[in-house]
Protein backbone atom coordinates (compact mmCIF):
# COMPACT_ATOMS: atom_id res chain seq x y z
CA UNK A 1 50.24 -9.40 56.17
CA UNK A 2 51.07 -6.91 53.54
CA UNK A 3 52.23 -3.38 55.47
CA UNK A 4 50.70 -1.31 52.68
CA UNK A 5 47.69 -3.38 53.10
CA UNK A 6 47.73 -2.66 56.62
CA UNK A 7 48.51 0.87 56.14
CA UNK A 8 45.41 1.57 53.94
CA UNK A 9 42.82 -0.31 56.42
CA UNK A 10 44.16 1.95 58.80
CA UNK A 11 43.48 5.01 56.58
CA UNK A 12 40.19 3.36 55.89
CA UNK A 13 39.52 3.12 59.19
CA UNK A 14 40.57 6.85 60.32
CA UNK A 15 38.32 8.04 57.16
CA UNK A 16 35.28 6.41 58.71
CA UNK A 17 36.03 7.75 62.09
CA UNK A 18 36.54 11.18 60.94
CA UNK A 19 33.55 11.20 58.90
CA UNK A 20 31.45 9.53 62.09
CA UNK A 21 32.78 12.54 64.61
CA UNK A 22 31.73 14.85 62.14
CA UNK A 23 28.27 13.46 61.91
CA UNK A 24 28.33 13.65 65.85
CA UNK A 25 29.43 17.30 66.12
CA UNK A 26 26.43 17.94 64.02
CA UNK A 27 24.30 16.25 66.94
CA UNK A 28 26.67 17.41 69.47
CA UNK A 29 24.62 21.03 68.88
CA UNK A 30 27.69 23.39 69.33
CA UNK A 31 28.61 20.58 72.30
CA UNK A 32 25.23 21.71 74.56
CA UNK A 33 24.56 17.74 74.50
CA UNK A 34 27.40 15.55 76.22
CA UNK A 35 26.13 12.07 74.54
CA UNK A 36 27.44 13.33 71.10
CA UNK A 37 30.56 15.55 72.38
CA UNK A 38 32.05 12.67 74.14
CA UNK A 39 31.27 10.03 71.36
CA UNK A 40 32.31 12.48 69.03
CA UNK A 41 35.86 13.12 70.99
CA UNK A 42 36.53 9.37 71.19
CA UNK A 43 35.83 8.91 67.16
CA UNK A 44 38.77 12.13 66.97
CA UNK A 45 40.53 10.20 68.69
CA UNK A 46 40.09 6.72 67.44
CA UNK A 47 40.60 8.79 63.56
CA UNK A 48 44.38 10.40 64.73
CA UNK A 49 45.21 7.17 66.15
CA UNK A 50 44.72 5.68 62.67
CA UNK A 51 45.82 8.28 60.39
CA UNK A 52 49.87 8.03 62.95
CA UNK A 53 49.04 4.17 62.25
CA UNK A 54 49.05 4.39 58.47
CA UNK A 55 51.93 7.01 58.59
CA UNK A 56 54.23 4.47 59.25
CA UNK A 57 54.00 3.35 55.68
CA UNK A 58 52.66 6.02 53.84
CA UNK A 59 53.89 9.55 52.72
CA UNK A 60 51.79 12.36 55.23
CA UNK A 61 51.24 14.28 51.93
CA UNK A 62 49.42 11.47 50.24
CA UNK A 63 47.81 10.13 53.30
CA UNK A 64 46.47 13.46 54.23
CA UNK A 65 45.03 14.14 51.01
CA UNK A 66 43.38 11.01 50.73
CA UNK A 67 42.53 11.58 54.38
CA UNK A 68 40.89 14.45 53.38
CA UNK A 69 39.56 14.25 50.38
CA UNK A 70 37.12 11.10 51.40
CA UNK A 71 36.28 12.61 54.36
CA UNK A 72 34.94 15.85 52.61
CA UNK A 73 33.22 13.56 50.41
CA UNK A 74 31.71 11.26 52.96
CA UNK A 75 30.75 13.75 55.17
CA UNK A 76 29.19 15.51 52.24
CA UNK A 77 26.96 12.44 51.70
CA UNK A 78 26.14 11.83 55.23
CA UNK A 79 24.88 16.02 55.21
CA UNK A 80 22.61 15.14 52.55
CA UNK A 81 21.46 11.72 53.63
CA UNK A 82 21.71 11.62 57.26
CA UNK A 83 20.61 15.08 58.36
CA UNK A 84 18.87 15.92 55.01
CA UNK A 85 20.95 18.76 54.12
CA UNK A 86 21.22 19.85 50.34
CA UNK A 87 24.46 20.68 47.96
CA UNK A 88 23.43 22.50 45.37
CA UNK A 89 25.29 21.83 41.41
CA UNK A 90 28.32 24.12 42.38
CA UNK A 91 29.71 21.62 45.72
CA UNK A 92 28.92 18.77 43.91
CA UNK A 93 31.28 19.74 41.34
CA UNK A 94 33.80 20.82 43.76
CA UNK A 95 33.38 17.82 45.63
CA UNK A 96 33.88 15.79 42.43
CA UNK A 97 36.80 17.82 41.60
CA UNK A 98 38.48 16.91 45.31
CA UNK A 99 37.75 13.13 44.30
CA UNK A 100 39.63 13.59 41.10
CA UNK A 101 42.45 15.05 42.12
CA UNK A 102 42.93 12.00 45.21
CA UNK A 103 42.19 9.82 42.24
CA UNK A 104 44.67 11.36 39.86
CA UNK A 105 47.61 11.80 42.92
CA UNK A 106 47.37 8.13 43.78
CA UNK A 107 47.45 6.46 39.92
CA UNK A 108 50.05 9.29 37.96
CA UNK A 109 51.98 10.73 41.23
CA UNK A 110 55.39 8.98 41.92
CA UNK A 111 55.24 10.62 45.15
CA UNK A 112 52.30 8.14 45.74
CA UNK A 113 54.12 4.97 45.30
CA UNK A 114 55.86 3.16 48.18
């Protein structure tokens, strides 16, 4: 199989972790309910694990950002329709702004290509 292939499910994959511990520390209720904290730990875990897996193939800048960037966005949408939290105009803007700029970094940036 394709190593940049691989590489990006493995990003894929530590993005969904990340954004899945994230949801949990929001039940974990400042870690007073052991259920979440541990479940949340072992998605931490499971998302480090991923993002050092699709290191091997792709720059830590670029990885990191799109890391990132999804995960703010994802978690952004699982605030809103998970636990029924609102963003008002302003962080939806900035949260389309953080899209754009992974977008823009991965089809113009040369330091994106591999």
């Amino acid at each position: 199989m394709n190593s940049i292939l691989v590489a990006y499910f493995f990003l894929a994959l530590a993005i969904a972790s990340e954004v899945t511990a994230s949801a949990f520390l929001q039940r974990s209720e400042q870690f007073t309910k052991i259920v979440p904290t541990i479940i949340m730990v072992v998605f931490y875990i499971v998302s480090f694990f991923c993002l050092s897996q699709a290191l091997k193939v792709i720059p830590l800048g670029v990885a990191y950002a799109i890391w990132g960037g999804l995960g703010i966005a994802l978690t952004a949408l699982v605030s809103v329709f998970v636990f029924r939290q609102a963003l008002d105009f302003a962080a939806i803007i900035g949260i389309a702004l953080i899209v754009a700029g992974v977008i823009v970094m991965n089809v113009f940036s040369h330091s994106a290509r591999h």
